[in-house]
Each structure stands twice: as C-alpha cells, then as structure tokens.
PDB file of N, CA and C in Angstrom:
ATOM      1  N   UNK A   1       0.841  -1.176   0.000  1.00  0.00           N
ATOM      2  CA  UNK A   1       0.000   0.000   0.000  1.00  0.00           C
ATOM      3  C   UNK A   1       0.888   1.241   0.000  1.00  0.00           C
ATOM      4  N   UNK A   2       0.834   2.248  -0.958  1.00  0.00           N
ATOM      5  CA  UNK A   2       1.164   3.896  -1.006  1.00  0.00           C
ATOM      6  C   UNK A   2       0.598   4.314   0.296  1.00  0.00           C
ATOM      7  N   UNK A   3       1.444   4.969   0.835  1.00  0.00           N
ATOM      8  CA  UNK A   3       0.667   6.132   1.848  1.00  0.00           C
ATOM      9  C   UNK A   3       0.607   7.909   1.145  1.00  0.00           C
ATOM     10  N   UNK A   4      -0.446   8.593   1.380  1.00  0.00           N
ATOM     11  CA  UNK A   4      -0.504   9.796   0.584  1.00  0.00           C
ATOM     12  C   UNK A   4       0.414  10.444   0.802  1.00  0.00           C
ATOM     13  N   UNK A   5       1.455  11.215  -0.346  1.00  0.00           N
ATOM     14  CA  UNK A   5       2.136  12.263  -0.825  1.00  0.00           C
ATOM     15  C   UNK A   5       2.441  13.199   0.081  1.00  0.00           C
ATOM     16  N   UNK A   6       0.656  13.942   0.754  1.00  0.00           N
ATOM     17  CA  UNK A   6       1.218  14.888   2.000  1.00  0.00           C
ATOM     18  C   UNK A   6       0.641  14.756   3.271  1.00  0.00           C
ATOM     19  N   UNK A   7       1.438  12.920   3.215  1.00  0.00           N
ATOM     20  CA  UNK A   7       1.278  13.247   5.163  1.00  0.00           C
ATOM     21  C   UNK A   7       2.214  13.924   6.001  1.00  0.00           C
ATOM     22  N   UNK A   8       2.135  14.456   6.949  1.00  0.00           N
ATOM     23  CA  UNK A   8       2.874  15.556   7.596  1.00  0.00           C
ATOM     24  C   UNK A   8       4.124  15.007   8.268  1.00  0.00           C
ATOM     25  N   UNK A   9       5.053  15.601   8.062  1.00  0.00           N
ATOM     26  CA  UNK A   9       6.272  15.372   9.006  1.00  0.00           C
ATOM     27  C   UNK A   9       6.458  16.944   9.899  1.00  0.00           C
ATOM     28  N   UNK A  10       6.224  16.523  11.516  1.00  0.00           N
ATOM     29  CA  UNK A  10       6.322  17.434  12.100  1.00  0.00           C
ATOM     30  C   UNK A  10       8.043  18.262  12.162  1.00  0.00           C
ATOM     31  N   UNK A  11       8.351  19.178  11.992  1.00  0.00           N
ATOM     32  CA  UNK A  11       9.672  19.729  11.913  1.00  0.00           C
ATOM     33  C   UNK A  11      10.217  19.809  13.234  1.00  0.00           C
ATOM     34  N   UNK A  12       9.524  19.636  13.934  1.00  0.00           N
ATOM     35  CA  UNK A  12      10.280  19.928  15.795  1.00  0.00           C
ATOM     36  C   UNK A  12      10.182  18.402  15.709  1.00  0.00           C
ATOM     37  N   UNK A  13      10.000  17.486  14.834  1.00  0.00           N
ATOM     38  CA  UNK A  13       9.896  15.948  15.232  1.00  0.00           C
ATOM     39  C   UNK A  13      11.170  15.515  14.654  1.00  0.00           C
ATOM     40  N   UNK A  14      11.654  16.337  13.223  1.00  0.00           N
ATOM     41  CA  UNK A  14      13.566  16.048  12.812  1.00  0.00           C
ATOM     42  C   UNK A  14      14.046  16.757  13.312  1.00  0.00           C
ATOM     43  N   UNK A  15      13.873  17.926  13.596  1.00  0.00           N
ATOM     44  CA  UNK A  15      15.267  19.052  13.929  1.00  0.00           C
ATOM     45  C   UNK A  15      15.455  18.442  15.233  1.00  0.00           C
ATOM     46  N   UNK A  16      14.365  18.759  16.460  1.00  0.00           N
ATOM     47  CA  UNK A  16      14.601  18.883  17.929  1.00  0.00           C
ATOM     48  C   UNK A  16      14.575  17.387  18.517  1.00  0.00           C
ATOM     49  N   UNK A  17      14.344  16.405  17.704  1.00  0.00           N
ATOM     50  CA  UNK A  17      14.151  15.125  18.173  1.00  0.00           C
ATOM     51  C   UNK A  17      15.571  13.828  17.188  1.00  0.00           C
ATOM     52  N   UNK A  18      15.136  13.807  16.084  1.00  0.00           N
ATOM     53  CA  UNK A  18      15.862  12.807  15.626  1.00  0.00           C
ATOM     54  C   UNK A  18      17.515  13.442  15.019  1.00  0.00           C
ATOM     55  N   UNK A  19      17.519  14.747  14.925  1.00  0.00           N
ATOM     56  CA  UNK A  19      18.768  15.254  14.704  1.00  0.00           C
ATOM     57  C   UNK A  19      19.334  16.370  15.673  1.00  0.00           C
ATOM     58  N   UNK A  20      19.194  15.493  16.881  1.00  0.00           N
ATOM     59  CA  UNK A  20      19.730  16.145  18.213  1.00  0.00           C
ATOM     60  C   UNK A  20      20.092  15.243  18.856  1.00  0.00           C
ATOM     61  N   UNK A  21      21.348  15.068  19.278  1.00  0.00           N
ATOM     62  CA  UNK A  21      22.277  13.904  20.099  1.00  0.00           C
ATOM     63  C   UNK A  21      21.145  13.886  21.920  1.00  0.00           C
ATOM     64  N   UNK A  22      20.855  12.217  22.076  1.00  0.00           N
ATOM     65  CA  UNK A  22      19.936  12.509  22.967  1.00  0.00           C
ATOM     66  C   UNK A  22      21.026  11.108  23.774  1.00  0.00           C
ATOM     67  N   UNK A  23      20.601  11.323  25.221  1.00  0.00           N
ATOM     68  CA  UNK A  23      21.499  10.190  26.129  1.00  0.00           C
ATOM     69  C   UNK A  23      20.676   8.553  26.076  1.00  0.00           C
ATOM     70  N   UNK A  24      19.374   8.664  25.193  1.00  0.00           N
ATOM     71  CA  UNK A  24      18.651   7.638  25.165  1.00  0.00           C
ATOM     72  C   UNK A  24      18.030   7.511  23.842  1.00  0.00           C
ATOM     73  N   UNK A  25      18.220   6.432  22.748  1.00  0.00           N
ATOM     74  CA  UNK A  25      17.349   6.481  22.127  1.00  0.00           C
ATOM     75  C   UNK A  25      17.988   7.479  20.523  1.00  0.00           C
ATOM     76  N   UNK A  26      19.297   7.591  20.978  1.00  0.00           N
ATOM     77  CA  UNK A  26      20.089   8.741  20.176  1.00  0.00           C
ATOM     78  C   UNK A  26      19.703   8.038  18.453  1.00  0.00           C
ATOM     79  N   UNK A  27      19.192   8.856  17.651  1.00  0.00           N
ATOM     80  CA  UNK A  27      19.492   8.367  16.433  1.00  0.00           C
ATOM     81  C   UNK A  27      20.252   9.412  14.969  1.00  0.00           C
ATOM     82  N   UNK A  28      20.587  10.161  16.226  1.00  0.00           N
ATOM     83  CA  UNK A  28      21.352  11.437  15.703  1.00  0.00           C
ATOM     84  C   UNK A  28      22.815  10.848  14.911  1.00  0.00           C
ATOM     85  N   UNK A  29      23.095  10.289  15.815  1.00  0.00           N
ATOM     86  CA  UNK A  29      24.934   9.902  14.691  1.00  0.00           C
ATOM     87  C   UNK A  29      24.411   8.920  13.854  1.00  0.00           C
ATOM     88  N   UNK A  30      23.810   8.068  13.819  1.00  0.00           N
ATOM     89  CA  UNK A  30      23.271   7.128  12.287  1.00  0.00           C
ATOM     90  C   UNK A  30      23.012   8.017  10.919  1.00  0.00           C
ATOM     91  N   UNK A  31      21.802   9.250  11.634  1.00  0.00           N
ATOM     92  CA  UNK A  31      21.724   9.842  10.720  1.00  0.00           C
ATOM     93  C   UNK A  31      22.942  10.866   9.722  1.00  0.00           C
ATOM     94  N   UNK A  32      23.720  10.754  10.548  1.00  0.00           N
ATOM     95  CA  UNK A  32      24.983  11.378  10.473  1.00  0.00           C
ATOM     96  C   UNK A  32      25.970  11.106   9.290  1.00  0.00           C
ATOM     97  N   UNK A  33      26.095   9.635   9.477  1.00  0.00           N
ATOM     98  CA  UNK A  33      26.292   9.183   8.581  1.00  0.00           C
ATOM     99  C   UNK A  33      26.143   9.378   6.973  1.00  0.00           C
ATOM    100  N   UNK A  34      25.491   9.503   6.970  1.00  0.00           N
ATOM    101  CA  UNK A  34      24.416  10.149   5.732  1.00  0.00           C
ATOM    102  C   UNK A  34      24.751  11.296   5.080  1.00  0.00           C
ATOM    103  N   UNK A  35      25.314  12.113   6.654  1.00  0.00           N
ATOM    104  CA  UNK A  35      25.261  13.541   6.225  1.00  0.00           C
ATOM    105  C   UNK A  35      24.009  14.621   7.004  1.00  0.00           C
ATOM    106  N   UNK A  36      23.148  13.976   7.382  1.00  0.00           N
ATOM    107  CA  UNK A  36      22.204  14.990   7.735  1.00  0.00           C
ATOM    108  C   UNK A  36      22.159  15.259   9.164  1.00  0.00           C
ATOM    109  N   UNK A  37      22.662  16.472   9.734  1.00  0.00           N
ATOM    110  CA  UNK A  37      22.760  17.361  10.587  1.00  0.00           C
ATOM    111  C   UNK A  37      21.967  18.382  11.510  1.00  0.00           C
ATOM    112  N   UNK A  38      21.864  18.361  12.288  1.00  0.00           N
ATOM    113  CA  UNK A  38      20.975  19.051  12.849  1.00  0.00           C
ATOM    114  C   UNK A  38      20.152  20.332  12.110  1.00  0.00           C
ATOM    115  N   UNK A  39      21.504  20.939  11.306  1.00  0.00           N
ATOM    116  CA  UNK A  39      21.208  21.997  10.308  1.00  0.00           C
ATOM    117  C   UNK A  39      20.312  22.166   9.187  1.00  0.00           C
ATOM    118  N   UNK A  40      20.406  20.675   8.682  1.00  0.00           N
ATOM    119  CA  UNK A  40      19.724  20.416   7.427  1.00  0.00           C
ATOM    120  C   UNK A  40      18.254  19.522   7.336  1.00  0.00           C
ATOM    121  N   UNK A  41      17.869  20.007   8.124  1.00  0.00           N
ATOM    122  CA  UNK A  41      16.809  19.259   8.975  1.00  0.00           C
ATOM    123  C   UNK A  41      15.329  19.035   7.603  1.00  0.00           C
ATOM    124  N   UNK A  42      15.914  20.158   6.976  1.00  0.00           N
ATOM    125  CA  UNK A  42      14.877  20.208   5.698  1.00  0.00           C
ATOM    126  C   UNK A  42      15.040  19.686   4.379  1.00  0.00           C
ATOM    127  N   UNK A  43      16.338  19.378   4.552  1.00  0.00           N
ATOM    128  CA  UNK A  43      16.582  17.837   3.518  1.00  0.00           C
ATOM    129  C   UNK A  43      16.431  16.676   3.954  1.00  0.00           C
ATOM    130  N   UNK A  44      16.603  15.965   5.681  1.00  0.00           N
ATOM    131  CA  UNK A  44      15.996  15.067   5.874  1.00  0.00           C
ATOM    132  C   UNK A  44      14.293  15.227   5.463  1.00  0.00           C
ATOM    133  N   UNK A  45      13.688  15.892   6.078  1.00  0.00           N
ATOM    134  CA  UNK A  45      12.349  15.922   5.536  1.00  0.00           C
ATOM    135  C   UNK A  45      12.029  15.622   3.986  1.00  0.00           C
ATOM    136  N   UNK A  46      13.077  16.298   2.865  1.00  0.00           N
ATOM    137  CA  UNK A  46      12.490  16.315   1.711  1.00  0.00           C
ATOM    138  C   UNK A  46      12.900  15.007   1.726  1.00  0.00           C
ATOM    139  N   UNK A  47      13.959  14.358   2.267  1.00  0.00           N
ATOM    140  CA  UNK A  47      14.417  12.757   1.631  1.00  0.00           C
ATOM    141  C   UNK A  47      13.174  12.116   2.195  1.00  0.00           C
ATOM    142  N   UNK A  48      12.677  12.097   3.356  1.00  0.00           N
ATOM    143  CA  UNK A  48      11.721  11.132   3.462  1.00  0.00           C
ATOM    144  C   UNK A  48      11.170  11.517   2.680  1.00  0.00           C
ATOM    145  N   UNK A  49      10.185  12.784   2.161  1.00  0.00           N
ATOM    146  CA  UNK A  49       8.923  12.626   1.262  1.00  0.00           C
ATOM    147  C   UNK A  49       9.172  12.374  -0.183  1.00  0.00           C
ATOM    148  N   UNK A  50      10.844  12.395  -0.474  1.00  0.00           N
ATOM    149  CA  UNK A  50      11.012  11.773  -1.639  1.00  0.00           C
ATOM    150  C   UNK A  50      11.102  10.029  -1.844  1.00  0.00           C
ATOM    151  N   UNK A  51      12.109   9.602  -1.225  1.00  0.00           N
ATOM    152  CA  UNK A  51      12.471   8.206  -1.057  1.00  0.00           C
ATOM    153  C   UNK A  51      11.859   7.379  -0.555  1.00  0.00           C
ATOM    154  N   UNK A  52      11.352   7.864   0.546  1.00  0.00           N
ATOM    155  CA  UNK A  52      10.794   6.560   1.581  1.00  0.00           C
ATOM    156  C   UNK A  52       9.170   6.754   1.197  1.00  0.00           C
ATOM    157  N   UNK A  53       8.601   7.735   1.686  1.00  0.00           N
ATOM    158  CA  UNK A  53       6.869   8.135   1.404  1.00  0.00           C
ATOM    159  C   UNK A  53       6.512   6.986   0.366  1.00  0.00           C
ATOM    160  N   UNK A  54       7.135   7.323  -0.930  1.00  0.00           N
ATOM    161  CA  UNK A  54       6.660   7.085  -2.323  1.00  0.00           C
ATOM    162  C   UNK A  54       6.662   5.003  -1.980  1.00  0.00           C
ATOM    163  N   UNK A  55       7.470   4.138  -1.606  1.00  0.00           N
ATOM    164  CA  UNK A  55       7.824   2.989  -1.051  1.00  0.00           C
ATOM    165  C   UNK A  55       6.557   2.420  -0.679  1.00  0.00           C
ATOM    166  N   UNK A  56       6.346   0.824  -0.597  1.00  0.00           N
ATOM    167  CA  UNK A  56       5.216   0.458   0.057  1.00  0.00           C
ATOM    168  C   UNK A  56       5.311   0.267   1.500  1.00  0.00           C
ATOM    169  N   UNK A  57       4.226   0.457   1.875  1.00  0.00           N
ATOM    170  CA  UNK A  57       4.169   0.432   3.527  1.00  0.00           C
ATOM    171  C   UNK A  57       3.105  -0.510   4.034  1.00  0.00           C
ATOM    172  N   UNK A  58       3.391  -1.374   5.177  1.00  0.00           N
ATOM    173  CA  UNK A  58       2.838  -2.370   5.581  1.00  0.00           C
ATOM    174  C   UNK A  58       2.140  -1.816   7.200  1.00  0.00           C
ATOM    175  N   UNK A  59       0.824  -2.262   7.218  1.00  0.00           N
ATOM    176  CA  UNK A  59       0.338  -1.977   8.328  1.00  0.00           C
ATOM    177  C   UNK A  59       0.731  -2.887   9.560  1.00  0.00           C
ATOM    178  N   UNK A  60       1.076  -2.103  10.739  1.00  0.00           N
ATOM    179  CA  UNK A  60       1.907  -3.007  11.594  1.00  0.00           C
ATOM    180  C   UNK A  60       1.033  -2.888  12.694  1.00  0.00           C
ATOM    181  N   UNK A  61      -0.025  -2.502  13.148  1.00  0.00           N
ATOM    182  CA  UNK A  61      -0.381  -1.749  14.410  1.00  0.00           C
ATOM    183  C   UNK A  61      -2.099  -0.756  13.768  1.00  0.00           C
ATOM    184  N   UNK A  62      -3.247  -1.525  14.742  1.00  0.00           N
ATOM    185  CA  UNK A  62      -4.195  -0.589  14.929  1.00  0.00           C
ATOM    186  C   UNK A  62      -4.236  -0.626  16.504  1.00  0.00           C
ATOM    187  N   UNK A  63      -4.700   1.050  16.697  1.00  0.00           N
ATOM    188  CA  UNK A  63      -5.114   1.266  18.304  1.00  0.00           C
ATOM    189  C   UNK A  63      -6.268   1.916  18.241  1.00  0.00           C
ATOM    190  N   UNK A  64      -6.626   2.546  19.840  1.00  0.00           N
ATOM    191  CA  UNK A  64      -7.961   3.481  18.858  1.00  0.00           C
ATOM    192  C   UNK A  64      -7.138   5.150  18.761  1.00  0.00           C
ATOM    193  N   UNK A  65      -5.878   4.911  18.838  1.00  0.00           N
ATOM    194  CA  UNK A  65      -5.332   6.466  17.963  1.00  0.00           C
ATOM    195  C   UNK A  65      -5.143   6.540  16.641  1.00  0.00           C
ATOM    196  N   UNK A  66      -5.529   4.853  16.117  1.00  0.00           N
ATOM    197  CA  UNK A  66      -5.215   4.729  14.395  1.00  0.00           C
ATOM    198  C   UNK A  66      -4.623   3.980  13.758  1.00  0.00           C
ATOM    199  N   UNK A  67      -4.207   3.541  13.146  1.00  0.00           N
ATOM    200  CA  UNK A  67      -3.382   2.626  12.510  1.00  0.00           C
ATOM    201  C   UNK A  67      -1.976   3.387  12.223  1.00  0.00           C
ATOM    202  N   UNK A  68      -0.984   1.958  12.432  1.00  0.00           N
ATOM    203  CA  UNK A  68       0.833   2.490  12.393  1.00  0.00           C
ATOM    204  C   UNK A  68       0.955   1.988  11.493  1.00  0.00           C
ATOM    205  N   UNK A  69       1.805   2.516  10.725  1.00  0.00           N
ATOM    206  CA  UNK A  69       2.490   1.259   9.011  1.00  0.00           C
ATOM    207  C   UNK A  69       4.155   2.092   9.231  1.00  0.00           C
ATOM    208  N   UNK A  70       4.713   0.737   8.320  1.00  0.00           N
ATOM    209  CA  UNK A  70       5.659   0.908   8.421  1.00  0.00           C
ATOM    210  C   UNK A  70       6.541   0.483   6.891  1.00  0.00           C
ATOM    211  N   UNK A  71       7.430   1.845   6.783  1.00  0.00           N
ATOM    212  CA  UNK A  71       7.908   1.925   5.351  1.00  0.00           C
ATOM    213  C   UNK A  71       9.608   1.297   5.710  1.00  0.00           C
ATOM    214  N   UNK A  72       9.773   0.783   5.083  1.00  0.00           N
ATOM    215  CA  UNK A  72      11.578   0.398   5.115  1.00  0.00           C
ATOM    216  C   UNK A  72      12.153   0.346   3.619  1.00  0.00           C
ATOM    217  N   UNK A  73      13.489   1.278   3.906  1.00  0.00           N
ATOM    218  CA  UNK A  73      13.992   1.385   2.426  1.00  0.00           C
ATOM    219  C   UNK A  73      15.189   2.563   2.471  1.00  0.00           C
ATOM    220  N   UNK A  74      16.043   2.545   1.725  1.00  0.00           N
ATOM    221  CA  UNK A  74      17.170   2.904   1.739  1.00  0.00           C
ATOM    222  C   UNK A  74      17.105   4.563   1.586  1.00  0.00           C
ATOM    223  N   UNK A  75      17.631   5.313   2.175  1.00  0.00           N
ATOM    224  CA  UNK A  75      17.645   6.407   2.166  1.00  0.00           C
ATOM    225  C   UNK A  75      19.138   7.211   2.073  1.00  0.00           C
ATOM    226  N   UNK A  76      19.305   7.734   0.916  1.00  0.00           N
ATOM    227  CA  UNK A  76      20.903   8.677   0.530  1.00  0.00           C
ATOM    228  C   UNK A  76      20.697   9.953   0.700  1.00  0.00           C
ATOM    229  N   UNK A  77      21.475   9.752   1.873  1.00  0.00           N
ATOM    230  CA  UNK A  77      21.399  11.879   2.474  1.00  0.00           C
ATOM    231  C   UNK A  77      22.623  12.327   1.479  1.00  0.00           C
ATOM    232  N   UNK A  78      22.839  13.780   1.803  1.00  0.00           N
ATOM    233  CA  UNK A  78      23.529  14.732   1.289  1.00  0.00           C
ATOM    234  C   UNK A  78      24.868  14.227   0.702  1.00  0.00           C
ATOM    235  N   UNK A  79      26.063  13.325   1.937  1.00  0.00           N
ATOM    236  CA  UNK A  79      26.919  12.795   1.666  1.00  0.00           C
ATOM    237  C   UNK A  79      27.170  11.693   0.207  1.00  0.00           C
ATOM    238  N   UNK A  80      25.737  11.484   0.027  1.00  0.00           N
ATOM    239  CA  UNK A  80      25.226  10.259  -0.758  1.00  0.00           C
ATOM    240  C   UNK A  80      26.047   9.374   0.002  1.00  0.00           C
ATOM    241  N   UNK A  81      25.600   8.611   0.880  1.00  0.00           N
ATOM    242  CA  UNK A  81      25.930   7.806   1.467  1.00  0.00           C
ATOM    243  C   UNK A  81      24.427   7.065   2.058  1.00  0.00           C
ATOM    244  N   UNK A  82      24.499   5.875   1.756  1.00  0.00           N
ATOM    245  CA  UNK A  82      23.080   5.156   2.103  1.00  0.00           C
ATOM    246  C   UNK A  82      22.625   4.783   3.350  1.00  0.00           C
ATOM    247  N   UNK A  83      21.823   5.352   3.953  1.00  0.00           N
ATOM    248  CA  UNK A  83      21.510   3.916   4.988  1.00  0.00           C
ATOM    249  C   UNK A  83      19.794   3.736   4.761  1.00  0.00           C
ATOM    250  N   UNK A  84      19.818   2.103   5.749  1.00  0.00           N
ATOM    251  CA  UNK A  84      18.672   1.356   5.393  1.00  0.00           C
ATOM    252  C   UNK A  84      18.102   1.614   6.386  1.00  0.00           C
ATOM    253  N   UNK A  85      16.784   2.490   6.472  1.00  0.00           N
ATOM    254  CA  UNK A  85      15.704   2.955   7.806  1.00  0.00           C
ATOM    255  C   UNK A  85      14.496   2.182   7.378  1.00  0.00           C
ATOM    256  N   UNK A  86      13.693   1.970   8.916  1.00  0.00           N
ATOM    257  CA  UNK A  86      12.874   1.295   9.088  1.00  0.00           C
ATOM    258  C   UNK A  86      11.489   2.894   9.750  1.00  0.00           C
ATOM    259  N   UNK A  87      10.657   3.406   8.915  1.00  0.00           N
ATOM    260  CA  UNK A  87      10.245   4.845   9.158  1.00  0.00           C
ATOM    261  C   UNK A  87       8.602   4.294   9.812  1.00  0.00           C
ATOM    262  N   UNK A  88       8.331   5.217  10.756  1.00  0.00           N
ATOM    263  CA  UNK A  88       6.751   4.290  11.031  1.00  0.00           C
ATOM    264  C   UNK A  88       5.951   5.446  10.988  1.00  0.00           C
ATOM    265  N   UNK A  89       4.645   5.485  10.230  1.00  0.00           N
ATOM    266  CA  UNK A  89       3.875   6.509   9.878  1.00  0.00           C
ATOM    267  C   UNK A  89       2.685   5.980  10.291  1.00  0.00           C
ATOM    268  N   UNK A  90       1.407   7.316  10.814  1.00  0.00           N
ATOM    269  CA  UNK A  90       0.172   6.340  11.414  1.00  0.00           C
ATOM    270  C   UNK A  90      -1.327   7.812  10.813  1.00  0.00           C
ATOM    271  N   UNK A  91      -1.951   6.414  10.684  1.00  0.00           N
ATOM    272  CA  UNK A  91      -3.569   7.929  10.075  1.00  0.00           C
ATOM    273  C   UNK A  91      -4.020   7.418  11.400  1.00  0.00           C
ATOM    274  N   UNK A  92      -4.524   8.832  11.916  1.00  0.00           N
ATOM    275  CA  UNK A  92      -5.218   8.812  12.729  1.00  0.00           C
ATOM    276  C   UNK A  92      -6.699   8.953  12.809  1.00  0.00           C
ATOM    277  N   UNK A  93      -7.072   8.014  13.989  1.00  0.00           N
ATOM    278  CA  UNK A  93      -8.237   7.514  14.120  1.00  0.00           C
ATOM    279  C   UNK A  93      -9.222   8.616  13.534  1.00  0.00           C
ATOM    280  N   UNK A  94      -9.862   9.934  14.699  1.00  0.00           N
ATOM    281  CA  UNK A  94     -10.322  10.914  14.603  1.00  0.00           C
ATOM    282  C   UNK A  94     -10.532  11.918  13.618  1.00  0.00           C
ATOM    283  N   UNK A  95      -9.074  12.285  13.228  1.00  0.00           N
ATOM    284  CA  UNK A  95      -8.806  13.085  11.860  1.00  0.00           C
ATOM    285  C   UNK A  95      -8.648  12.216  10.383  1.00  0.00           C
ATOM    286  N   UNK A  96      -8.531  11.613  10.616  1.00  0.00           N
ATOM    287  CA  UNK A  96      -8.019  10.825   9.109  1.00  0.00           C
ATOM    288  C   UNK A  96      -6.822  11.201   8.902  1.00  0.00           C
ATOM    289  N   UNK A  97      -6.286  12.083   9.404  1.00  0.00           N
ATOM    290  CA  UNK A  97      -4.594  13.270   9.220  1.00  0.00           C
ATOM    291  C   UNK A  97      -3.633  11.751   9.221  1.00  0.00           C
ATOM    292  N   UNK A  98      -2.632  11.824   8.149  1.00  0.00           N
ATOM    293  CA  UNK A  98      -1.051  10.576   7.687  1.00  0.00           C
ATOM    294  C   UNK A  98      -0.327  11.790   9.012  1.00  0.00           C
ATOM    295  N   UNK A  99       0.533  11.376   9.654  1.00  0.00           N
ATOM    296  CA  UNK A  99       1.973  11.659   9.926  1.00  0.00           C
ATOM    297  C   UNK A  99       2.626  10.717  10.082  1.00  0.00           C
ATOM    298  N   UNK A 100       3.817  11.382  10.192  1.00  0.00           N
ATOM    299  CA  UNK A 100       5.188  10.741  10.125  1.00  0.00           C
ATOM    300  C   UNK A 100       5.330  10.304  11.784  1.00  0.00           C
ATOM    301  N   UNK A 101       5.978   9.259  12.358  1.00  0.00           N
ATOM    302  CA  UNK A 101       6.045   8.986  13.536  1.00  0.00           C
ATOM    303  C   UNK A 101       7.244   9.145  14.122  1.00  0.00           C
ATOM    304  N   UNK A 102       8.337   8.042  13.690  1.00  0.00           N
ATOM    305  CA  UNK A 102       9.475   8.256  13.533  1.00  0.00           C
ATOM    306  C   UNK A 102      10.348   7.330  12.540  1.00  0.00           C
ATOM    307  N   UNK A 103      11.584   7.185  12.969  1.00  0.00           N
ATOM    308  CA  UNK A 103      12.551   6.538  12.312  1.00  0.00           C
ATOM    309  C   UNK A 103      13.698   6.069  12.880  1.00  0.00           C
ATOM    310  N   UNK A 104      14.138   4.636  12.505  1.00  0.00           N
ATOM    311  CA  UNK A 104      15.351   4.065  13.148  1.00  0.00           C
ATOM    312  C   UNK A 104      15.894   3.284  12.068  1.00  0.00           C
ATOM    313  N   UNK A 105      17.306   2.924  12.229  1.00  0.00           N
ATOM    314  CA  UNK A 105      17.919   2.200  11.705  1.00  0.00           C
ATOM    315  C   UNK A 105      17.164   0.916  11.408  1.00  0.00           C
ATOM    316  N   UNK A 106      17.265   0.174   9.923  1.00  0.00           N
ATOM    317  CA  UNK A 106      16.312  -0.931   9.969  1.00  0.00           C
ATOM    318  C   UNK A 106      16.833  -2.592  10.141  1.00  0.00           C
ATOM    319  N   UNK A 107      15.867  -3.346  10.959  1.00  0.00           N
ATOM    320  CA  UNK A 107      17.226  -4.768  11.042  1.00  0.00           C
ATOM    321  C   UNK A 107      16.553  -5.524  10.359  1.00  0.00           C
ATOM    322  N   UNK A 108      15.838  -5.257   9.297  1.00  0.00           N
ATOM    323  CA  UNK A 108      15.314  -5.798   7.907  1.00  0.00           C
ATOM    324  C   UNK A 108      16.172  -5.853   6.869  1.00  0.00           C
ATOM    325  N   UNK A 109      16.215  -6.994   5.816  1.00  0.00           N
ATOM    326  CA  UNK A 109      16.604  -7.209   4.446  1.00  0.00           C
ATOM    327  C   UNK A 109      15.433  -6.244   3.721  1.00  0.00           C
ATOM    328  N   UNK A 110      16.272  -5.856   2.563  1.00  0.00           N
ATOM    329  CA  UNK A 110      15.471  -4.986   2.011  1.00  0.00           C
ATOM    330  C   UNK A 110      15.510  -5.800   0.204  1.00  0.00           C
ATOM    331  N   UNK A 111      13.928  -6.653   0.374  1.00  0.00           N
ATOM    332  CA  UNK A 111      13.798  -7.131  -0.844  1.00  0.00           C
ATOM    333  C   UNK A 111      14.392  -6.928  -1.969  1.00  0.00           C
TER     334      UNK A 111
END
C-alpha cells in the first residue's frame, strides 16, 4: 500500500528530536552518517517525502489512535551515502490526518 504524498512530518519531530544527540534512544549519529545534521533538517524531511513516502508500507499496528504502518527502504542523504531505515507513519483515528512517527535504523533485508 502507497501512503498519501502529503502526510505531515512534524519539523520539531527532525530538527529537535531525531537530529539532536539525545542520552537515550540517540538516532542522531546514524543519521549522520548520511550527512544529515541538525542543520539540514529540511533535507531530511524532503528525503523522506522523496524516497521513503513514495515505497510500500505495511500496516503493523491498529489502536484506537489509528493505525501504524511501516515503510523500510534505503535512504541517501547529502553525503550520498546510504543507509537502510525502518520509518513508522500512522492515520489517525479521529482526523483521518497521515503523519510521520518516527525513524530508526532498519534490522530488515530490504527485498
């Protein structure tokens, strides 16, 4: 299944969360790798809604906040340097509203 084009990625959800060195849960230096920096917080965004969004996504999870799916697939930041993320996106119950949830390194083969 496609998930729609413009589900939302909150910007305080890459800048202040996934590209900020945290003592738990850090996924700041993976992304690093890559190239993408706390700074460039708006090319991670465009890479997900380019690379990963467009990918099929498998529903992993209903609650009554909505259903979670989950996209996995290779993503080349700035450095062009690849890595393989596992991204989890959910429509919510109430609104029907796609966002973006988060993202981690993936311990999936990628078909």
């Amino acid at each position: 299944m496609k998930l729609p084009s413009d589900a939302e990625i909150n910007v305080s959800k890459i800048k202040d969360y996934l590209l900020t060195k945290r003592d738990m849960g850090d996924k700041s230096e993976y992304l690093l790798k890559a190239g993408y920096a706390r700074e460039l917080f708006t090319q991670l965004i465009d890479d997900l809604k380019e690379q990963i969004l467009p990918l099929d996504a498998m529903l992993t999870e209903e609650t009554m906040f909505g259903k979670k799916f989950s996209i996995i697939g290779k993503l080349i930041g700035p450095n062009k340097k690849e890595l393989t993320v596992k991204t989890i996106w959910m429509q919510e119950s109430f609104s029907g509203k796609w966002k973006f949830i988060t993202l981690f390194p993936a311990k999936e083969k990628i078909k």
